[in-house]
PDB file of N, CA and C in Angstrom:
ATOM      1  N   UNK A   1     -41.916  -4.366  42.362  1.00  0.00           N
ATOM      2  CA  UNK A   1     -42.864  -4.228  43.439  1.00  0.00           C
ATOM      3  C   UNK A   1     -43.723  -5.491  43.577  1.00  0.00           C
ATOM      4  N   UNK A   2     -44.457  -6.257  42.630  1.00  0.00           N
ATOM      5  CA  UNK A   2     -45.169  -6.774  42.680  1.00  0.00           C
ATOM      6  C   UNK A   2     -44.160  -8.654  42.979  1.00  0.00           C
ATOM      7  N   UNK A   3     -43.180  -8.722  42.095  1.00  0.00           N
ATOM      8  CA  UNK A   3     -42.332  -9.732  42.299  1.00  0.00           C
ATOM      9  C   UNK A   3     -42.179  -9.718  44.453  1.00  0.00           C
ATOM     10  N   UNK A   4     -41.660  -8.784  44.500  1.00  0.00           N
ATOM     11  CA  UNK A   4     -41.361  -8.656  45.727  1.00  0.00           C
ATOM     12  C   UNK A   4     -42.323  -9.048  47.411  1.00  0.00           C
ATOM     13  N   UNK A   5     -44.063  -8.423  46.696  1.00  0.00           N
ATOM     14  CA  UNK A   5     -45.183  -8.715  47.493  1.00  0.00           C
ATOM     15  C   UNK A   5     -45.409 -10.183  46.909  1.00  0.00           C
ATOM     16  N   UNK A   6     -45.208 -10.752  46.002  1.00  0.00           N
ATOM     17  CA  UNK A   6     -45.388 -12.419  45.771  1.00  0.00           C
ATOM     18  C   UNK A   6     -44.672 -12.811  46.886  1.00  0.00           C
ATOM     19  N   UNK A   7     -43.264 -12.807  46.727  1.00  0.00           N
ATOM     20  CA  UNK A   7     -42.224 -13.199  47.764  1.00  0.00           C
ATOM     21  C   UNK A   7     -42.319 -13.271  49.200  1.00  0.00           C
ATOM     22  N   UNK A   8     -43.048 -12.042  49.432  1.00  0.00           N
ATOM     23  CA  UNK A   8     -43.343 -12.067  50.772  1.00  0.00           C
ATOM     24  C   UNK A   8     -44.499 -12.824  51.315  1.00  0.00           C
ATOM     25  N   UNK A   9     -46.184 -12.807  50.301  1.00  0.00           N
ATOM     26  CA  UNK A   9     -46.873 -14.313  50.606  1.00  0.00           C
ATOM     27  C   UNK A   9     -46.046 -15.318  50.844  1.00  0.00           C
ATOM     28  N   UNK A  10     -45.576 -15.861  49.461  1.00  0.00           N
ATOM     29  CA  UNK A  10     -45.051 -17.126  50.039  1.00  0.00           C
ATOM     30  C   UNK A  10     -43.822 -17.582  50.321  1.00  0.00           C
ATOM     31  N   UNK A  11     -43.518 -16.325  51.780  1.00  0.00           N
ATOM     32  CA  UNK A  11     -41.999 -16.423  52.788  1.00  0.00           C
ATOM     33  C   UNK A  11     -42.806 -17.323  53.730  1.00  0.00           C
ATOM     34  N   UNK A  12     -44.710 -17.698  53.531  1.00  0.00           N
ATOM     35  CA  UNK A  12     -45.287 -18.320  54.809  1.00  0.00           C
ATOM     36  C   UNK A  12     -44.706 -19.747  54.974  1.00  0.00           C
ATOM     37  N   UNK A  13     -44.355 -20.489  53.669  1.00  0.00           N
ATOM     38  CA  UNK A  13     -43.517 -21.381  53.697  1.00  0.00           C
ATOM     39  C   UNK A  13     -44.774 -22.591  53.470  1.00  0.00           C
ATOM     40  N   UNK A  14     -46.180 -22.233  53.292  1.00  0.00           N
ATOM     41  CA  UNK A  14     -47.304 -23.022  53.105  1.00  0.00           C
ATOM     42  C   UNK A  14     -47.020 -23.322  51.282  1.00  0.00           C
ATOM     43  N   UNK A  15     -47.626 -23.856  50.959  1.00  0.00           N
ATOM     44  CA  UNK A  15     -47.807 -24.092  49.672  1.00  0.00           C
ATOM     45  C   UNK A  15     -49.467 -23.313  48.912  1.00  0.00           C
ATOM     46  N   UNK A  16     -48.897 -22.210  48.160  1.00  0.00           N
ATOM     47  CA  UNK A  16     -50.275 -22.173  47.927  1.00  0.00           C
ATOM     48  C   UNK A  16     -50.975 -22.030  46.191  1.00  0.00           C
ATOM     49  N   UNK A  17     -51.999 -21.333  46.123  1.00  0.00           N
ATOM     50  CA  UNK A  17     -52.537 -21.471  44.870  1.00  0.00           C
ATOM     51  C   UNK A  17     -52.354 -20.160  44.199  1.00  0.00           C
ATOM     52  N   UNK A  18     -52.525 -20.136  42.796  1.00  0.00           N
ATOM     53  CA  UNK A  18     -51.883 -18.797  42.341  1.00  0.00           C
ATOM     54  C   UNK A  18     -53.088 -17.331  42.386  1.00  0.00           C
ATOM     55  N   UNK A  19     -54.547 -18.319  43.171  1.00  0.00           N
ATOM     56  CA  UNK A  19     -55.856 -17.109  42.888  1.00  0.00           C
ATOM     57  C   UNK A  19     -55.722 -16.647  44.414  1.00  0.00           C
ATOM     58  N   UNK A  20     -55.175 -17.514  45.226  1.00  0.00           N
ATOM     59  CA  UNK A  20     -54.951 -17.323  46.500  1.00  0.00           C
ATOM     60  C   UNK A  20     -53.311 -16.184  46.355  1.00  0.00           C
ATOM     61  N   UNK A  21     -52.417 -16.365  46.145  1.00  0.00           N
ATOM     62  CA  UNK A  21     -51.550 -15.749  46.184  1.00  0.00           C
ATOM     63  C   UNK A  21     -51.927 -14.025  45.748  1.00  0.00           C
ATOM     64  N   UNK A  22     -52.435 -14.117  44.182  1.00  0.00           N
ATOM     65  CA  UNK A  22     -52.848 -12.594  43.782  1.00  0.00           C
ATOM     66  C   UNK A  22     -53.797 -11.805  44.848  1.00  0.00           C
ATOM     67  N   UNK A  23     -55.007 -12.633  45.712  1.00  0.00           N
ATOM     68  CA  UNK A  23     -55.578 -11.868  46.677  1.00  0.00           C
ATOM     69  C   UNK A  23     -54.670 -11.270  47.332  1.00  0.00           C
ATOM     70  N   UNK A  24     -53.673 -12.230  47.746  1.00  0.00           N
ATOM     71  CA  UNK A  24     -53.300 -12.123  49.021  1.00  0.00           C
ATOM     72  C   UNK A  24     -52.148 -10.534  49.005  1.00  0.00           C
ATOM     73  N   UNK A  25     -51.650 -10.813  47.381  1.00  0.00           N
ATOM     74  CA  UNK A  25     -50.514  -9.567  46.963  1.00  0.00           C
ATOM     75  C   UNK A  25     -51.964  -8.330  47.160  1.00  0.00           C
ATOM     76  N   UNK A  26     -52.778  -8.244  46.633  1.00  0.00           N
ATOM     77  CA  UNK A  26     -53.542  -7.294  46.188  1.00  0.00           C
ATOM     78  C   UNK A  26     -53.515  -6.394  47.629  1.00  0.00           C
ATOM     79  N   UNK A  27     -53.692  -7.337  48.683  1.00  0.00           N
ATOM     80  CA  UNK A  27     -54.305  -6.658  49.867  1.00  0.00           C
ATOM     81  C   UNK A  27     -52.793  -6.742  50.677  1.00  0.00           C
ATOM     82  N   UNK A  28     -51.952  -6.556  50.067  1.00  0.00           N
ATOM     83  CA  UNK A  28     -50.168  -6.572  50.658  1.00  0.00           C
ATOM     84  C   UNK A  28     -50.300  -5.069  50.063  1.00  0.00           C
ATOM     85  N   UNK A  29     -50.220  -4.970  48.811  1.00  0.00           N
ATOM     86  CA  UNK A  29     -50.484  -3.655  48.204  1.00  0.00           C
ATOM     87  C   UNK A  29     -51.026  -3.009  48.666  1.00  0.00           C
ATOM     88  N   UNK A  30     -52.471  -2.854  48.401  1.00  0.00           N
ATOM     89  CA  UNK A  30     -53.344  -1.850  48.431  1.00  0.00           C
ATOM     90  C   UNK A  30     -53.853  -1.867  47.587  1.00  0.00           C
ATOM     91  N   UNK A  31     -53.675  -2.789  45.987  1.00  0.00           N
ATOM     92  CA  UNK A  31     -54.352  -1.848  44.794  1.00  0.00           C
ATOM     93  C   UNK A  31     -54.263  -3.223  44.102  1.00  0.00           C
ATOM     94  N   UNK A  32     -55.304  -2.673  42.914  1.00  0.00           N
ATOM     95  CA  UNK A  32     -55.309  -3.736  42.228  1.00  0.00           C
ATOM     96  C   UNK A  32     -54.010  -4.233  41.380  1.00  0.00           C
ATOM     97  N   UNK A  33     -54.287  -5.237  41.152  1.00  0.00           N
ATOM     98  CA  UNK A  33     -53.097  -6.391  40.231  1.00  0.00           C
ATOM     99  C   UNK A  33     -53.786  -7.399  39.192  1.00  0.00           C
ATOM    100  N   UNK A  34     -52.986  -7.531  38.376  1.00  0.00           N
ATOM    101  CA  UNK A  34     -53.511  -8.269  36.770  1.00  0.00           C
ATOM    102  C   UNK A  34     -53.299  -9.886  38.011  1.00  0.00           C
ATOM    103  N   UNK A  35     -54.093 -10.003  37.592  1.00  0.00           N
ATOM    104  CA  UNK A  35     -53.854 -12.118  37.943  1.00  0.00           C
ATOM    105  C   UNK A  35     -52.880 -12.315  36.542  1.00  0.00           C
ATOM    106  N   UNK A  36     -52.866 -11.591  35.647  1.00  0.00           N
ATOM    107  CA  UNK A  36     -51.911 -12.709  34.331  1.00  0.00           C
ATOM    108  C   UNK A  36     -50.490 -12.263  35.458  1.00  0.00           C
ATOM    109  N   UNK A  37     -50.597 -11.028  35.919  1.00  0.00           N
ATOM    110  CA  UNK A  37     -48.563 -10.587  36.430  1.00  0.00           C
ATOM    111  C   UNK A  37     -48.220 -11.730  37.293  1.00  0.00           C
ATOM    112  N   UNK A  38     -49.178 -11.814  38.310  1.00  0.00           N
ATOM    113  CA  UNK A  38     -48.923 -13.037  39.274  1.00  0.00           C
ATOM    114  C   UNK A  38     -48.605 -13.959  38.580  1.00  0.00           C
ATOM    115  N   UNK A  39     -49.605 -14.794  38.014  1.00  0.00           N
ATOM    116  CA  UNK A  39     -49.300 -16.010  37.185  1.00  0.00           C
ATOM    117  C   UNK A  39     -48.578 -16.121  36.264  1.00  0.00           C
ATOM    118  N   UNK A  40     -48.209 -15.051  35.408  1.00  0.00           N
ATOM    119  CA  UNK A  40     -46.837 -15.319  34.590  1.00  0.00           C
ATOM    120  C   UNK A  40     -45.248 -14.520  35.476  1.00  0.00           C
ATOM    121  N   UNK A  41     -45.252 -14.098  36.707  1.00  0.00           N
ATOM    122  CA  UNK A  41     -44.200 -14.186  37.462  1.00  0.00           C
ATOM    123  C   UNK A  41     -43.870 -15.484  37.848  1.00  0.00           C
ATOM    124  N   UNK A  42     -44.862 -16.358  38.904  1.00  0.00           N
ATOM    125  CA  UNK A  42     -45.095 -17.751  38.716  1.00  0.00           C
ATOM    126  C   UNK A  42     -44.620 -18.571  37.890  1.00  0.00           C
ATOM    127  N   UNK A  43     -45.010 -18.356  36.822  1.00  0.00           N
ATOM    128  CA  UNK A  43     -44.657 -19.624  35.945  1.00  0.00           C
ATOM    129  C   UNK A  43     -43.241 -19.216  35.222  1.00  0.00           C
ATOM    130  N   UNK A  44     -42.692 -18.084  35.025  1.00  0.00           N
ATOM    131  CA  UNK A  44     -41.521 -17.934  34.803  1.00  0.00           C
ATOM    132  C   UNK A  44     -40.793 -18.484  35.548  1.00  0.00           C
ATOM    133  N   UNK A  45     -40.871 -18.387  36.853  1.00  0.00           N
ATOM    134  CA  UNK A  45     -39.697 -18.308  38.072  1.00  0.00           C
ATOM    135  C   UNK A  45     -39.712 -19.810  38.061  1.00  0.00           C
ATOM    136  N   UNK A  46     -40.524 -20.731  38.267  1.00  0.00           N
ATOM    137  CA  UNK A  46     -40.800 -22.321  38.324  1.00  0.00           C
ATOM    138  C   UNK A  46     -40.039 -22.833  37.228  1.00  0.00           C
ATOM    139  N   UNK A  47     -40.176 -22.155  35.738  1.00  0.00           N
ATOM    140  CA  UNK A  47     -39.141 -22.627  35.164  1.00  0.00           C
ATOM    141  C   UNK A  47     -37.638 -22.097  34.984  1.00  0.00           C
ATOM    142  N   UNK A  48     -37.549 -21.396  35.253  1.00  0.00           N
ATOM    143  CA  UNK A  48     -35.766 -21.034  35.651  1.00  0.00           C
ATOM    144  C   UNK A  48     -35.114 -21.940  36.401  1.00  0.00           C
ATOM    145  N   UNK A  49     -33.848 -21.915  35.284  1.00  0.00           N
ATOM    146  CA  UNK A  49     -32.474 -22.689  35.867  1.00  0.00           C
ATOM    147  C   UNK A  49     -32.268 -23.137  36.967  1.00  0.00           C
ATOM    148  N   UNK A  50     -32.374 -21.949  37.964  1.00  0.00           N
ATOM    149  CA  UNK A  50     -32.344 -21.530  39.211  1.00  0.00           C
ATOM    150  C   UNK A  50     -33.829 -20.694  39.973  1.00  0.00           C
ATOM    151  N   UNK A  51     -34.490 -22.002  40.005  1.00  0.00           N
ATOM    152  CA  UNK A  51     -36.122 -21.209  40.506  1.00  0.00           C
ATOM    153  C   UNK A  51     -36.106 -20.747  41.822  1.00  0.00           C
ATOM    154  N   UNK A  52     -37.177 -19.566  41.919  1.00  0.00           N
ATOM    155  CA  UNK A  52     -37.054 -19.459  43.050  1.00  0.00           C
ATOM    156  C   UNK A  52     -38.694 -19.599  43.930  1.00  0.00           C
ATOM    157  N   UNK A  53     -39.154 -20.187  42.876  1.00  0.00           N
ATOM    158  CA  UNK A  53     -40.459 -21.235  43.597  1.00  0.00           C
ATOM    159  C   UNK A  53     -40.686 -22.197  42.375  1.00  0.00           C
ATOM    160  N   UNK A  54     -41.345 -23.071  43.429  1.00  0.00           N
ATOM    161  CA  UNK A  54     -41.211 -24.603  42.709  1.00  0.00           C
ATOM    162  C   UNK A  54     -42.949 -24.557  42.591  1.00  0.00           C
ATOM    163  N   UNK A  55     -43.356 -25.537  41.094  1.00  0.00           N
ATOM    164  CA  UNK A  55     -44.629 -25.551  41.111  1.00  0.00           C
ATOM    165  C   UNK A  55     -45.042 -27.463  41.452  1.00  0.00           C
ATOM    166  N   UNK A  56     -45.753 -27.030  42.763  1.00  0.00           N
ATOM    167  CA  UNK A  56     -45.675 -28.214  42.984  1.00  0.00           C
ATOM    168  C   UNK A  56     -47.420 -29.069  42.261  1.00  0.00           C
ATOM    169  N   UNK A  57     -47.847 -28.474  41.818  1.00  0.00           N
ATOM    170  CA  UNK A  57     -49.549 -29.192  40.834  1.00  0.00           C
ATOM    171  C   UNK A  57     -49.780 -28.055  40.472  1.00  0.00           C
ATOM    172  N   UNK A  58     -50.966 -28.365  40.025  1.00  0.00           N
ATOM    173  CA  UNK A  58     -51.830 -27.601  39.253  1.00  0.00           C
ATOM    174  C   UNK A  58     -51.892 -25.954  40.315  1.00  0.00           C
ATOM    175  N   UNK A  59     -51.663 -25.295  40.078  1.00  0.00           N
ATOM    176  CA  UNK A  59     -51.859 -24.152  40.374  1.00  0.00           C
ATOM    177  C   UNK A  59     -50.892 -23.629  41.977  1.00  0.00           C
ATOM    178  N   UNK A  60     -50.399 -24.521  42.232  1.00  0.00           N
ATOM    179  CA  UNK A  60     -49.788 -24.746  43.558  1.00  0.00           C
ATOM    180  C   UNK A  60     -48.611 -24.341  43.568  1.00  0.00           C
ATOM    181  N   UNK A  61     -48.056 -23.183  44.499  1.00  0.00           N
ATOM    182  CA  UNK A  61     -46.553 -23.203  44.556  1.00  0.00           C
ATOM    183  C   UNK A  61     -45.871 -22.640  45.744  1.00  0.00           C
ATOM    184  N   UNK A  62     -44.711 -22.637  45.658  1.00  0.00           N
ATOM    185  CA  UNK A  62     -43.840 -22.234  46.660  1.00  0.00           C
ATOM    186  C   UNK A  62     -42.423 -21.890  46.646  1.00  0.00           C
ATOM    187  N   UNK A  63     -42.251 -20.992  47.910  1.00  0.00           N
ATOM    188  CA  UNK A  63     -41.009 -20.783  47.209  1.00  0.00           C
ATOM    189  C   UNK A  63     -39.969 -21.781  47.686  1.00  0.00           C
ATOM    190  N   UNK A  64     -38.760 -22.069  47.271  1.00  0.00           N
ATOM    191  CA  UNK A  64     -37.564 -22.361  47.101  1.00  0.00           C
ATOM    192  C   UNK A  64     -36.993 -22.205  48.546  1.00  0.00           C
TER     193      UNK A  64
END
């Protein structure tokens, strides 16, 4: 669920930040969310083989 509302923020194709992204899931949801799920979905996916968002600085990302 929550992988999925990440995905859909950043289908905007902007580049964004990861405190900006968790708002943005929270209120995709409805409900609250850990900032660690966001940010360690994030930083998993950036480092995979095959990412499916790229971290472009400090806190910045996007998808693939």
């Amino acid at each position: 669920m929550v992988p999925k509302a990440i995905e859909r923020v950043l289908d905007v194709g902007e580049p964004m930040r990861a405190r900006d992204i968790h708002a943005e899931v929270e209120g995709l949801l409805g409900m609250s969310v850990p900032a660690s799920s966001v940010e360690n979905w994030l930083a998993k996916q950036a480092q995979d083989p095959h990412p499916r968002v790229v971290r472009l600085g400090r806190e910045r990302y996007r998808l693939v």
